[in-house]
PDB file of N, CA and C in Angstrom:
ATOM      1  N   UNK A   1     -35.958   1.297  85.810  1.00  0.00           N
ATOM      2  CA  UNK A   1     -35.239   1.763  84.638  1.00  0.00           C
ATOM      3  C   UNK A   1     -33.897   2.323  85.081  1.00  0.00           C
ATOM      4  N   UNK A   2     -33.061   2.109  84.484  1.00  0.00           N
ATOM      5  CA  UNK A   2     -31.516   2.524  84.692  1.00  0.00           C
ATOM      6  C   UNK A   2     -31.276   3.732  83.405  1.00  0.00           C
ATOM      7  N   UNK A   3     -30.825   4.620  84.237  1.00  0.00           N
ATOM      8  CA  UNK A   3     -30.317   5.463  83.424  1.00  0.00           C
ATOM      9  C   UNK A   3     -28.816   6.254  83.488  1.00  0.00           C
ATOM     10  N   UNK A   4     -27.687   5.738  82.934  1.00  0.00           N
ATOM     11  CA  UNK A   4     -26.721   5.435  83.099  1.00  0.00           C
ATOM     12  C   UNK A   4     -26.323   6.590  81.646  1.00  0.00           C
ATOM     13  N   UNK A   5     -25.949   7.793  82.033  1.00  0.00           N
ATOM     14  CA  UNK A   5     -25.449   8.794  81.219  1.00  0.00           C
ATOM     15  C   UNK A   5     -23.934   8.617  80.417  1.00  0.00           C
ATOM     16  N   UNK A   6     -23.965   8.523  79.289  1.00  0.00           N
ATOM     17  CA  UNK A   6     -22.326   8.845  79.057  1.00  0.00           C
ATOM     18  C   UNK A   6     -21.837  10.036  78.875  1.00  0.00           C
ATOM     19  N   UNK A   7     -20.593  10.050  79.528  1.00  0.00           N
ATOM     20  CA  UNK A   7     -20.151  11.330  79.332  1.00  0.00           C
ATOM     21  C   UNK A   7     -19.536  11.684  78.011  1.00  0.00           C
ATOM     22  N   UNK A   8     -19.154  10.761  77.222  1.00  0.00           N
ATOM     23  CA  UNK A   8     -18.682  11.322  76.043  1.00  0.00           C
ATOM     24  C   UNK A   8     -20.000  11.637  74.967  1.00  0.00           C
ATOM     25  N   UNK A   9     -21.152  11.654  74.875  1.00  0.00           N
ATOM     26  CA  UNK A   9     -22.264  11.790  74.546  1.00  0.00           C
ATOM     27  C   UNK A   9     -22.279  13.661  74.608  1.00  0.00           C
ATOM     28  N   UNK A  10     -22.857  13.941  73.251  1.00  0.00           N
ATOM     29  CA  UNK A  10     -23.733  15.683  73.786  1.00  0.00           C
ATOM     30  C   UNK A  10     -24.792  15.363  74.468  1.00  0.00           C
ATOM     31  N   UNK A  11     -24.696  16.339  75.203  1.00  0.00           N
ATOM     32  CA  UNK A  11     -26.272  16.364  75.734  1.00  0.00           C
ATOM     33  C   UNK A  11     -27.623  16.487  75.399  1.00  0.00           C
ATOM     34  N   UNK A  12     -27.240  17.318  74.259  1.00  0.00           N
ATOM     35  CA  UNK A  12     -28.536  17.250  73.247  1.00  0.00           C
ATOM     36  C   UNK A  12     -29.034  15.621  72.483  1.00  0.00           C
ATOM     37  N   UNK A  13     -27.730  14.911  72.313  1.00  0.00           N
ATOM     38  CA  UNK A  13     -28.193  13.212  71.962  1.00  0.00           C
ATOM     39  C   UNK A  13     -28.589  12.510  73.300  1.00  0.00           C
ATOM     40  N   UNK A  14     -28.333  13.462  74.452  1.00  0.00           N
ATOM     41  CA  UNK A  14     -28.909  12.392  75.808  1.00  0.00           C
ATOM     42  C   UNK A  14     -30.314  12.635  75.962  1.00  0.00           C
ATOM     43  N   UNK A  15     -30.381  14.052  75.782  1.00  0.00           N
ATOM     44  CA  UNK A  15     -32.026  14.749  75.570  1.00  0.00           C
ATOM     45  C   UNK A  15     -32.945  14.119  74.228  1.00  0.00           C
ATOM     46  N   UNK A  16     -32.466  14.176  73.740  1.00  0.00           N
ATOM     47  CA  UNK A  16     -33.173  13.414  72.339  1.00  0.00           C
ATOM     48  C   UNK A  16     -33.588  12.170  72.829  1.00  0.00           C
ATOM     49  N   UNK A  17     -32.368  11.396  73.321  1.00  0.00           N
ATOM     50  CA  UNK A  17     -32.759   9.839  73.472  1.00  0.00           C
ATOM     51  C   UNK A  17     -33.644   9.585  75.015  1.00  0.00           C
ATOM     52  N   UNK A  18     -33.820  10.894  75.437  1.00  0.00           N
ATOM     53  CA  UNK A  18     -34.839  10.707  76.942  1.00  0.00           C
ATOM     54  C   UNK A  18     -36.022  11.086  76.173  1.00  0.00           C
ATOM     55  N   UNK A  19     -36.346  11.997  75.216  1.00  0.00           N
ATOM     56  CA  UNK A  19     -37.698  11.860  75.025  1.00  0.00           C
ATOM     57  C   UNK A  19     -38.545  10.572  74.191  1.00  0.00           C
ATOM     58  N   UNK A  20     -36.895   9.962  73.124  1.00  0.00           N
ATOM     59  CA  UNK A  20     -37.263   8.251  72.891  1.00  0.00           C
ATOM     60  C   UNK A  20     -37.563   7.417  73.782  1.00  0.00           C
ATOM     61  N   UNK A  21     -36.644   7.612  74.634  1.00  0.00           N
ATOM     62  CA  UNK A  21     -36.980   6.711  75.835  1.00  0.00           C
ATOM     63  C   UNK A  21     -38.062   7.209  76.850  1.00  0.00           C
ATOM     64  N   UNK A  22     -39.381   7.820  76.748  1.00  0.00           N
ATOM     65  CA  UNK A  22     -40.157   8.386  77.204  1.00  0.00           C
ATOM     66  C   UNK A  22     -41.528   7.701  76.282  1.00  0.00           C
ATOM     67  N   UNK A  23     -41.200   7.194  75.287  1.00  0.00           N
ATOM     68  CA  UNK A  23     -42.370   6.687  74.578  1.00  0.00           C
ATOM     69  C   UNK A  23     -42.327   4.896  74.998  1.00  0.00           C
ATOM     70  N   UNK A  24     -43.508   4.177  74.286  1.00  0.00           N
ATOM     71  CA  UNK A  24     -43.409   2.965  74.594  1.00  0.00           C
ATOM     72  C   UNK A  24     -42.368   2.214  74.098  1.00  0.00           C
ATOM     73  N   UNK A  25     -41.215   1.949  75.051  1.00  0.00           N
ATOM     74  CA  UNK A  25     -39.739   1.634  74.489  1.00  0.00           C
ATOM     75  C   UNK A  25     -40.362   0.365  74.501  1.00  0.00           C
ATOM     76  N   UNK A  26     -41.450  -0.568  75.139  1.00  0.00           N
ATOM     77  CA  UNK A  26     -41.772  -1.990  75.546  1.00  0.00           C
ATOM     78  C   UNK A  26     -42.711  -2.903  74.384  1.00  0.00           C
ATOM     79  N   UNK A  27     -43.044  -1.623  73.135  1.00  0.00           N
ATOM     80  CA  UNK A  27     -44.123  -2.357  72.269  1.00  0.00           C
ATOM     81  C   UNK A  27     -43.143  -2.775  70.920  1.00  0.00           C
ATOM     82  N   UNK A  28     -43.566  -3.588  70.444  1.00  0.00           N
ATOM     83  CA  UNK A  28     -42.343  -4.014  69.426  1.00  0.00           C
ATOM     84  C   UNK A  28     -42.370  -2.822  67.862  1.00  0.00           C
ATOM     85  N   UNK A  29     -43.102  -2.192  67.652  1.00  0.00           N
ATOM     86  CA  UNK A  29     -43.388  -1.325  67.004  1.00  0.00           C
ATOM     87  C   UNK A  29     -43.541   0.074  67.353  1.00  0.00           C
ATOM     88  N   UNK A  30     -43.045   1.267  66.947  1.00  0.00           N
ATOM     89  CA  UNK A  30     -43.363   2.521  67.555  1.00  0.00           C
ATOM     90  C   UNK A  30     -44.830   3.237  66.976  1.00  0.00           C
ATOM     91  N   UNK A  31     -45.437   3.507  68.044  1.00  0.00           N
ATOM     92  CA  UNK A  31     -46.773   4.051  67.378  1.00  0.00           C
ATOM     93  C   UNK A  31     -46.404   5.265  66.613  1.00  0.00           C
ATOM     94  N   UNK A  32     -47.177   5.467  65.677  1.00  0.00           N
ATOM     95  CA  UNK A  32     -47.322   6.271  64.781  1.00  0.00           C
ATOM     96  C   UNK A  32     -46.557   7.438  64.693  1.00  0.00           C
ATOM     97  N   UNK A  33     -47.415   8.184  65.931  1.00  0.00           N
ATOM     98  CA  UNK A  33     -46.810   9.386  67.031  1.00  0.00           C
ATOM     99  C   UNK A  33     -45.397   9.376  67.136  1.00  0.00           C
ATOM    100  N   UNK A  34     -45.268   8.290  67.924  1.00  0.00           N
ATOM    101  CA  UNK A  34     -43.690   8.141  68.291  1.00  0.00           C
ATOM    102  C   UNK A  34     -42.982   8.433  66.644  1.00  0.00           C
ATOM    103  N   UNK A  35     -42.945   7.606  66.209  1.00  0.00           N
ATOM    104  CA  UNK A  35     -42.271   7.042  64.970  1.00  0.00           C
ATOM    105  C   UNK A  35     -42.087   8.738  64.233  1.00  0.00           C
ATOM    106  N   UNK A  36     -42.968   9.531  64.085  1.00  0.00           N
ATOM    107  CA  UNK A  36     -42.675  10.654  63.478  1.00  0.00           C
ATOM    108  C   UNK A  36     -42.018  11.949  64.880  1.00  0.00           C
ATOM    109  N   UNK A  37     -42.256  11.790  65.445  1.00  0.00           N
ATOM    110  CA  UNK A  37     -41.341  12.654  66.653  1.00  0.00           C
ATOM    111  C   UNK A  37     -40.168  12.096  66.572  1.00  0.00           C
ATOM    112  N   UNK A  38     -39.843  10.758  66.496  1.00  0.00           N
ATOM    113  CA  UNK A  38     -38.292   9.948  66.522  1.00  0.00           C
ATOM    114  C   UNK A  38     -37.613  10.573  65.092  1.00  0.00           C
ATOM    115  N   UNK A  39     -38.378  10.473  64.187  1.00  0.00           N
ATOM    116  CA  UNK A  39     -37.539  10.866  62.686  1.00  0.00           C
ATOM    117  C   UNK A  39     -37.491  12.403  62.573  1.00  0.00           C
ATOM    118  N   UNK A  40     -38.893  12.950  63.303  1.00  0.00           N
ATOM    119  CA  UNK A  40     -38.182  14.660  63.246  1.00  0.00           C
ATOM    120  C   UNK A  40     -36.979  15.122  64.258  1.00  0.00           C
ATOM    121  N   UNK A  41     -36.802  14.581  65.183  1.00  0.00           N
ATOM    122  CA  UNK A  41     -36.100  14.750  66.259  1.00  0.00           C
ATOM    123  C   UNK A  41     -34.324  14.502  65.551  1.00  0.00           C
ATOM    124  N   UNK A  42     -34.253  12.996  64.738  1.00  0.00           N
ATOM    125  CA  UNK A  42     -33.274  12.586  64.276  1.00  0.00           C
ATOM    126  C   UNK A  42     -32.722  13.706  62.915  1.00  0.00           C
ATOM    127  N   UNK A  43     -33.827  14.053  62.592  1.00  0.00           N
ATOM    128  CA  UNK A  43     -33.603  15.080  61.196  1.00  0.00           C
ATOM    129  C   UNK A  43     -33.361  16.191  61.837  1.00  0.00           C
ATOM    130  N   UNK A  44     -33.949  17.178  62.486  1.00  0.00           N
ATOM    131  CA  UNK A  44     -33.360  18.104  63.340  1.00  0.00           C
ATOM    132  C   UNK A  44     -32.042  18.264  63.600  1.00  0.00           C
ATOM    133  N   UNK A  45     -31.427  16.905  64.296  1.00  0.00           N
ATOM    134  CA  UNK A  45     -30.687  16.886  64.776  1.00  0.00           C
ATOM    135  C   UNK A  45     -29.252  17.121  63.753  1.00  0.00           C
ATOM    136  N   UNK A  46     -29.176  16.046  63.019  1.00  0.00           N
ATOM    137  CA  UNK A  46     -28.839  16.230  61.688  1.00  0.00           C
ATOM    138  C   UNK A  46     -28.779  17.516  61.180  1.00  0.00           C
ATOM    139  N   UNK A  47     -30.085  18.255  60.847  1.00  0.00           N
ATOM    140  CA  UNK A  47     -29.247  19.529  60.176  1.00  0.00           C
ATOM    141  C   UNK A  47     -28.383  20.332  60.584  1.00  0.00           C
ATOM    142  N   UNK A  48     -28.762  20.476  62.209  1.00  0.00           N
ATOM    143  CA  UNK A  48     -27.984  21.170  63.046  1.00  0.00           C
ATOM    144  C   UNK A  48     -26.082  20.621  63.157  1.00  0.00           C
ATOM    145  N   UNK A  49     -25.902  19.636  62.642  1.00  0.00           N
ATOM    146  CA  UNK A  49     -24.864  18.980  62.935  1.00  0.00           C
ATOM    147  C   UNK A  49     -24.213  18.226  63.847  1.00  0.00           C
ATOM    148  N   UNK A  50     -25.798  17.501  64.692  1.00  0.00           N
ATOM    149  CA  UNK A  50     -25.517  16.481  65.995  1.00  0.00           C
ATOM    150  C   UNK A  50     -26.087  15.381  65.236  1.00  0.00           C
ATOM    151  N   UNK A  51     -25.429  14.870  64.452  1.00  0.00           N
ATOM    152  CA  UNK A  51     -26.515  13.531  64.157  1.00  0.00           C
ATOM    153  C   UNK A  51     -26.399  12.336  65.577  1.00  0.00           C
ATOM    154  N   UNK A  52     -27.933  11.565  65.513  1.00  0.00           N
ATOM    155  CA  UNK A  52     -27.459  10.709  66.405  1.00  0.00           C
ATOM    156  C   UNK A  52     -27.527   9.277  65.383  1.00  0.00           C
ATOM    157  N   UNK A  53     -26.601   8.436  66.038  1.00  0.00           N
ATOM    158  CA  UNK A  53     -26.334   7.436  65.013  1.00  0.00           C
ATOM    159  C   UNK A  53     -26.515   6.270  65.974  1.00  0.00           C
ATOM    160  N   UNK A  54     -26.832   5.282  64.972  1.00  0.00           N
ATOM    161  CA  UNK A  54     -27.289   4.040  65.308  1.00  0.00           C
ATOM    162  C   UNK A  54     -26.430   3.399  66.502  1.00  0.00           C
ATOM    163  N   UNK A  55     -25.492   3.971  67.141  1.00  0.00           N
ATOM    164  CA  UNK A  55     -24.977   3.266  68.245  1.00  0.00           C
ATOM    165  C   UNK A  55     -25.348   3.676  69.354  1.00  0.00           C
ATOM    166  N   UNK A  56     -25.594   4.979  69.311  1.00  0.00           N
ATOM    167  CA  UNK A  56     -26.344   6.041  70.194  1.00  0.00           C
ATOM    168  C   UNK A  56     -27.641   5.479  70.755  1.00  0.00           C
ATOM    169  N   UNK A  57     -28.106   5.054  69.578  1.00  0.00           N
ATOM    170  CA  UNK A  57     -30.040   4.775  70.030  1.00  0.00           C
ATOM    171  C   UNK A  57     -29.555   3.203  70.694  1.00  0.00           C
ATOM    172  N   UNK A  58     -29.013   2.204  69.942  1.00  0.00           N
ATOM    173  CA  UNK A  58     -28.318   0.743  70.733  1.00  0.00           C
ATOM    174  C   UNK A  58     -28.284   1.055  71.652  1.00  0.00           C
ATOM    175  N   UNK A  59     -27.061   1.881  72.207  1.00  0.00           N
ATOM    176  CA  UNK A  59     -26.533   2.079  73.810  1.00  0.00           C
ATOM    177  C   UNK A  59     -27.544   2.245  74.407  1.00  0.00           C
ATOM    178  N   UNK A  60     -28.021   3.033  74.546  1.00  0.00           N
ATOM    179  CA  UNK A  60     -29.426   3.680  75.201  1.00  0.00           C
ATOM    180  C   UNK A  60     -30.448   2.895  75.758  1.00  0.00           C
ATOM    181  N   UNK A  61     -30.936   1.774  74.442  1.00  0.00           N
ATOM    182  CA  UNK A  61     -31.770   0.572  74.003  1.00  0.00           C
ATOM    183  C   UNK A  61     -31.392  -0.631  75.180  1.00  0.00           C
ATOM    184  N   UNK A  62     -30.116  -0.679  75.376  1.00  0.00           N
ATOM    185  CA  UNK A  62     -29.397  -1.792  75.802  1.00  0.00           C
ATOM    186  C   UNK A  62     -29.626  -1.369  77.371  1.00  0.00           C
ATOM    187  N   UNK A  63     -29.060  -0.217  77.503  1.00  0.00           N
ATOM    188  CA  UNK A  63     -29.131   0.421  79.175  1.00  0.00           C
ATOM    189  C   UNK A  63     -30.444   0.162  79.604  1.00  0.00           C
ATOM    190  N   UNK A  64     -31.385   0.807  79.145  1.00  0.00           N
ATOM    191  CA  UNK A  64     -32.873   0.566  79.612  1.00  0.00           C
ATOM    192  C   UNK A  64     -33.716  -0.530  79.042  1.00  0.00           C
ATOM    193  N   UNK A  65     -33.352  -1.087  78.885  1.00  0.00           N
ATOM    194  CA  UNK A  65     -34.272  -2.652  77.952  1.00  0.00           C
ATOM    195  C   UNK A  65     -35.033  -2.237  76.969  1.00  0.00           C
ATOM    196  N   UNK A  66     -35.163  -1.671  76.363  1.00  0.00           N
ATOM    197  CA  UNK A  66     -36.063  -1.485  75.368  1.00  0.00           C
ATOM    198  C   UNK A  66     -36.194  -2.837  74.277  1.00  0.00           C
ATOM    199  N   UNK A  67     -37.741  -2.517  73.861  1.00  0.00           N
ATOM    200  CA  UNK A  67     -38.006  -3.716  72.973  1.00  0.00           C
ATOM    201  C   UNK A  67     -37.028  -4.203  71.939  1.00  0.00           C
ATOM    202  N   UNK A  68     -36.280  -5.460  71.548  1.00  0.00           N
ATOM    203  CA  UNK A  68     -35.514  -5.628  70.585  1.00  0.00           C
ATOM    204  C   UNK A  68     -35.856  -4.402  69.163  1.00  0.00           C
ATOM    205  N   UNK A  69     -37.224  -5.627  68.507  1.00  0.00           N
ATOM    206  CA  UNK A  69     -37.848  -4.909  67.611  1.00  0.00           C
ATOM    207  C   UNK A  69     -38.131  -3.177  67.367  1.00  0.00           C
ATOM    208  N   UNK A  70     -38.734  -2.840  68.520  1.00  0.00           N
ATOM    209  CA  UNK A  70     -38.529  -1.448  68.692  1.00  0.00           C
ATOM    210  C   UNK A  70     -37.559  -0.931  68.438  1.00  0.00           C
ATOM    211  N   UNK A  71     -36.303  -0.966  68.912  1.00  0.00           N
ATOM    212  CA  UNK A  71     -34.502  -0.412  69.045  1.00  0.00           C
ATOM    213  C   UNK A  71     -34.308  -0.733  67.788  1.00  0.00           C
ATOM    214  N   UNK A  72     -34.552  -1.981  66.965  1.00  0.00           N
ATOM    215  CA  UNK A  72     -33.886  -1.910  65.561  1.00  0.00           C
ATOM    216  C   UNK A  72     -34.598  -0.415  64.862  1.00  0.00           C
ATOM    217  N   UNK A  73     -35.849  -0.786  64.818  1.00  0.00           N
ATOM    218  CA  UNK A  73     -36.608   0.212  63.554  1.00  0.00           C
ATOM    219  C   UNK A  73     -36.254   1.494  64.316  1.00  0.00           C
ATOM    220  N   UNK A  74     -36.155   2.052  65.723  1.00  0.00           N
ATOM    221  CA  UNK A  74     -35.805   3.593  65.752  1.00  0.00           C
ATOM    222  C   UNK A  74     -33.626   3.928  65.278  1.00  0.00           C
ATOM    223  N   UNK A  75     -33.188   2.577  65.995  1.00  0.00           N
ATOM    224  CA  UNK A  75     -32.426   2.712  65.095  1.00  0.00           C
ATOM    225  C   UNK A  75     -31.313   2.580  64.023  1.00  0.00           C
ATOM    226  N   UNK A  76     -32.566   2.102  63.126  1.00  0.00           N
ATOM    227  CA  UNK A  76     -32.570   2.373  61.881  1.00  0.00           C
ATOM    228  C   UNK A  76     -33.001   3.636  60.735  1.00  0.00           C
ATOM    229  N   UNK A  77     -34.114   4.078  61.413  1.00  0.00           N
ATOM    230  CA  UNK A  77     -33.959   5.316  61.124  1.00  0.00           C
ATOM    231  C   UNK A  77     -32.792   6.588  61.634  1.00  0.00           C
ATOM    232  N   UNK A  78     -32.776   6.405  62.461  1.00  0.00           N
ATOM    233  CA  UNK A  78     -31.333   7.227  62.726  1.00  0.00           C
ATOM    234  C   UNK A  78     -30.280   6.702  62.010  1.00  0.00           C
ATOM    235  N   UNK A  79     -29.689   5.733  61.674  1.00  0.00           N
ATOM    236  CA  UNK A  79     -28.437   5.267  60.577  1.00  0.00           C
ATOM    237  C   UNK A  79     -29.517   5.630  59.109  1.00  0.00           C
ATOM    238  N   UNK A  80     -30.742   5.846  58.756  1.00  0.00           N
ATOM    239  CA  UNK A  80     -30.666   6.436  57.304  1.00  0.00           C
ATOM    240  C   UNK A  80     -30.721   7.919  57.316  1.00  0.00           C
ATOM    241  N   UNK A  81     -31.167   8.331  58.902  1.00  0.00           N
ATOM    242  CA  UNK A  81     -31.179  10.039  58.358  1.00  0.00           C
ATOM    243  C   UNK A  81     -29.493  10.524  59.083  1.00  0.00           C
ATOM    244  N   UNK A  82     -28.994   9.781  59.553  1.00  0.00           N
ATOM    245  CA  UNK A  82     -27.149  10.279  59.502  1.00  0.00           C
ATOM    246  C   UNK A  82     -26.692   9.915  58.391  1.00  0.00           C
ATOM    247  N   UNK A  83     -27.098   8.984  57.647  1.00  0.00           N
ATOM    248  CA  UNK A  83     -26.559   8.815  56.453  1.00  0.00           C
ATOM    249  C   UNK A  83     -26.690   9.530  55.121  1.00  0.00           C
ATOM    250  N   UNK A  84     -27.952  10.622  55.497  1.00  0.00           N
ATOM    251  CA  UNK A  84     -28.214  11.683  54.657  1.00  0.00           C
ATOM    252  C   UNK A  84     -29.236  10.841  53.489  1.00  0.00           C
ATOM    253  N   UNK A  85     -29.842   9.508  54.056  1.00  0.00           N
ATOM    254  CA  UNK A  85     -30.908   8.914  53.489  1.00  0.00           C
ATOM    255  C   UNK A  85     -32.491   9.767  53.233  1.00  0.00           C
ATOM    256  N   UNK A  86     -33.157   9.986  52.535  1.00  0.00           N
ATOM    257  CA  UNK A  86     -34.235  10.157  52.566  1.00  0.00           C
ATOM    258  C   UNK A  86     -35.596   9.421  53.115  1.00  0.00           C
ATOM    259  N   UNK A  87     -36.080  10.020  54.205  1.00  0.00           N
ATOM    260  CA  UNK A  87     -36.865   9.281  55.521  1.00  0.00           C
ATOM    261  C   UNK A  87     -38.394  10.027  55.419  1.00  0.00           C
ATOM    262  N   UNK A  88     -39.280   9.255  55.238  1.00  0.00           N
ATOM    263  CA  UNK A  88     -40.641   9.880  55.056  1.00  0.00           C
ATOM    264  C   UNK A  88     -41.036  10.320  56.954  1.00  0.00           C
ATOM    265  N   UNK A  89     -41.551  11.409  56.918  1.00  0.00           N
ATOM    266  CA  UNK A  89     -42.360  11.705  58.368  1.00  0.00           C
ATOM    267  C   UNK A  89     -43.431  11.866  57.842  1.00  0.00           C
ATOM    268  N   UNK A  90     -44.379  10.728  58.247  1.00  0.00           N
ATOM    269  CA  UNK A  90     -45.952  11.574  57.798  1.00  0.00           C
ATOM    270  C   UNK A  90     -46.778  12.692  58.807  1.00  0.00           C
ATOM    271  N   UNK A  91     -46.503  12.337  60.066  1.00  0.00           N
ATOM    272  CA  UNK A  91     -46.664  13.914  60.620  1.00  0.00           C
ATOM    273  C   UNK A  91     -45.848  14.412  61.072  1.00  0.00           C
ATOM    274  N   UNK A  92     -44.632  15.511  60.632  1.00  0.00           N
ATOM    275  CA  UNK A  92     -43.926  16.537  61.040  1.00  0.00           C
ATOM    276  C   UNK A  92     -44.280  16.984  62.626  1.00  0.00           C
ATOM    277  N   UNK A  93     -45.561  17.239  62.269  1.00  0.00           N
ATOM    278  CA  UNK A  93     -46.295  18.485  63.514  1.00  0.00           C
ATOM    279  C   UNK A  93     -46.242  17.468  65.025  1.00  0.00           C
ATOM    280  N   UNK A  94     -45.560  15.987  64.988  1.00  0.00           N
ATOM    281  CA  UNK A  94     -45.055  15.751  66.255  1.00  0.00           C
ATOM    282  C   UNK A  94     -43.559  16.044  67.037  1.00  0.00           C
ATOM    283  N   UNK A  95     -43.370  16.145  66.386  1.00  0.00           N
ATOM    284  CA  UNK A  95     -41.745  16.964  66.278  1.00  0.00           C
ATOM    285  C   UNK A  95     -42.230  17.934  67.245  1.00  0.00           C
ATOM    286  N   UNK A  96     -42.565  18.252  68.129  1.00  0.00           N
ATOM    287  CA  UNK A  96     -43.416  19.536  68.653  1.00  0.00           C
ATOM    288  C   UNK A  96     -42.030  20.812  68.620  1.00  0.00           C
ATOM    289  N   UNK A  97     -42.296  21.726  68.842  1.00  0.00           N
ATOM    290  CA  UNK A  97     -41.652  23.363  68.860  1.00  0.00           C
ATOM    291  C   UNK A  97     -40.979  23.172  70.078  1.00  0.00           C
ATOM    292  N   UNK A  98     -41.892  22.969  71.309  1.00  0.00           N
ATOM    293  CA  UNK A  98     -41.100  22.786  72.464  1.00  0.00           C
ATOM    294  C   UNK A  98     -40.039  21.705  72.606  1.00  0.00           C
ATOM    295  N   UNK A  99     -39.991  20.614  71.749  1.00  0.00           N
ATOM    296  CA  UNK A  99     -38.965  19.423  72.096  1.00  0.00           C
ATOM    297  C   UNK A  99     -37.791  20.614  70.968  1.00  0.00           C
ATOM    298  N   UNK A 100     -38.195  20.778  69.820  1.00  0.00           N
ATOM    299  CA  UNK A 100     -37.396  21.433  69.138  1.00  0.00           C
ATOM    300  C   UNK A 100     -36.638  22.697  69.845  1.00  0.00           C
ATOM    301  N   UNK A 101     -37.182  23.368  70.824  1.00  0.00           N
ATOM    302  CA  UNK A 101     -36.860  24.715  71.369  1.00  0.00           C
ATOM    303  C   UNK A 101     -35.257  23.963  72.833  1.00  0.00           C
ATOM    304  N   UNK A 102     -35.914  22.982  73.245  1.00  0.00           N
ATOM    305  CA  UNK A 102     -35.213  22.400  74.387  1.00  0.00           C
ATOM    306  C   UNK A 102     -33.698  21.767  73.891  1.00  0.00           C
ATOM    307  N   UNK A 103     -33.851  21.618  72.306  1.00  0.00           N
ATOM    308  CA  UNK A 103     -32.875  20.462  71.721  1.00  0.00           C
ATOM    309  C   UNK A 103     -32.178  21.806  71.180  1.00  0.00           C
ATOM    310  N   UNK A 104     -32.476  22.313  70.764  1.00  0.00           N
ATOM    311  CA  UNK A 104     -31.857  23.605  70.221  1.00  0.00           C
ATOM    312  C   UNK A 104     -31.553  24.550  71.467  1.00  0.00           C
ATOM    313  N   UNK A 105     -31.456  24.813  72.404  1.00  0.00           N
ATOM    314  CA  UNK A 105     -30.842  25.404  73.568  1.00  0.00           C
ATOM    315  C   UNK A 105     -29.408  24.569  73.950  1.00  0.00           C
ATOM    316  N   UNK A 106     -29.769  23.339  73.758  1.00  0.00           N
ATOM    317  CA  UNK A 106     -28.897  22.359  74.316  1.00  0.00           C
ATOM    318  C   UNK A 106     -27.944  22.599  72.945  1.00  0.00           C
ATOM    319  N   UNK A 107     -28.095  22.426  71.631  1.00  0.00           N
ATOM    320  CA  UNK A 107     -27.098  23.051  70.832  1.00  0.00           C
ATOM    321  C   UNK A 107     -26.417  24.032  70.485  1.00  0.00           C
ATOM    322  N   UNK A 108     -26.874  25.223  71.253  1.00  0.00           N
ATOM    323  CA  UNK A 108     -26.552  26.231  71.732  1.00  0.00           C
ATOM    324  C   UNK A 108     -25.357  26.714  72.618  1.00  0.00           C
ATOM    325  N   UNK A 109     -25.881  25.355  73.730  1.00  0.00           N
ATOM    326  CA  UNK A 109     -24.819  25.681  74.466  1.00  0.00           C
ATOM    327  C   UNK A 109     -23.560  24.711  74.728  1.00  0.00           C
ATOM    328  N   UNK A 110     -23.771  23.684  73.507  1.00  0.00           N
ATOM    329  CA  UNK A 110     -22.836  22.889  73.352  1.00  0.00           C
ATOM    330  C   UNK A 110     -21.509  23.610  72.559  1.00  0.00           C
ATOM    331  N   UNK A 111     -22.052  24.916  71.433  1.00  0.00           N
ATOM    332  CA  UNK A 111     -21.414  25.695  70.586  1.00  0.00           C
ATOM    333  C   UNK A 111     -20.590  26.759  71.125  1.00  0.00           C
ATOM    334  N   UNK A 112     -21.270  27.460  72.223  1.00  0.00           N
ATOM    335  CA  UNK A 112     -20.842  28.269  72.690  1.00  0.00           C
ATOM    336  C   UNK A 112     -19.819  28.142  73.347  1.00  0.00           C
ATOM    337  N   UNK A 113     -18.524  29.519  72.760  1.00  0.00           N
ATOM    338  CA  UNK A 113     -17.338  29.752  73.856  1.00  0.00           C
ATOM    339  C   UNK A 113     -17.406  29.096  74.530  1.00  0.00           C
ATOM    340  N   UNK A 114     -15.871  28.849  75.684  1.00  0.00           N
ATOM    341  CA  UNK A 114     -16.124  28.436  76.919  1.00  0.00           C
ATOM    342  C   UNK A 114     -14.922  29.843  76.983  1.00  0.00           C
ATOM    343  N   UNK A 115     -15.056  30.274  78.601  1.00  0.00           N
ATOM    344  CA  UNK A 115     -14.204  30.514  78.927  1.00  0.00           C
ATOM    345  C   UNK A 115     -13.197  30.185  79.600  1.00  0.00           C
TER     346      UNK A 115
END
């Protein structure tokens, strides 16, 4: 696997897209699991004011091979929840606290002063 960082990227969309790219990027469908951690992660992200957008999840997709099929449907959901589309999660509760706590540090310190 190649993992080839951009620098014009936040880090919080590089973190996001490592825990996408941590699920089965190779099955043409995202399991269940995945599929609702991917849309809470993308909604999160979003409120906070990092949306990640459909070129984001491509790039990413493209760098590490991920399944065609797969890369469309994750993102595609990311181009409807940047688009301020309404996106069903049927389980929230994969979204876990800790991915949320790690993504939110990283927005933290993307905000913060510099000196």
């Amino acid at each position: 696997m190649v993992n080839i960082k951009d620098k014009n990227m936040p880090a919080v969309i590089e973190k996001a897209l490592d825990y996408i790219g941590g699920m089965n990027t190779s099955a043409s469908t995202p399991h269940s699991m995945d599929e609702s951690t991917a849309k809470g992660i993308f909604k999160y992200l979003k409120e906070v004011g990092i949306p990640v957008s459909e070129a984001d999840v491509t790039a990413r997709a493209s760098q590490e091979g991920w399944n065609t099929e797969f890369t469309k449907k994750v993102a595609g959901w990311a181009a409807k929840i940047e688009s301020g589309d309404r996106v069903l999660i049927k389980n929230p509760e994969y979204f876990s606290s800790y991915m949320q706590e790690q993504l939110g540090a990283l927005v933290q310190a993307e905000h913060s002063p510099t000196e």
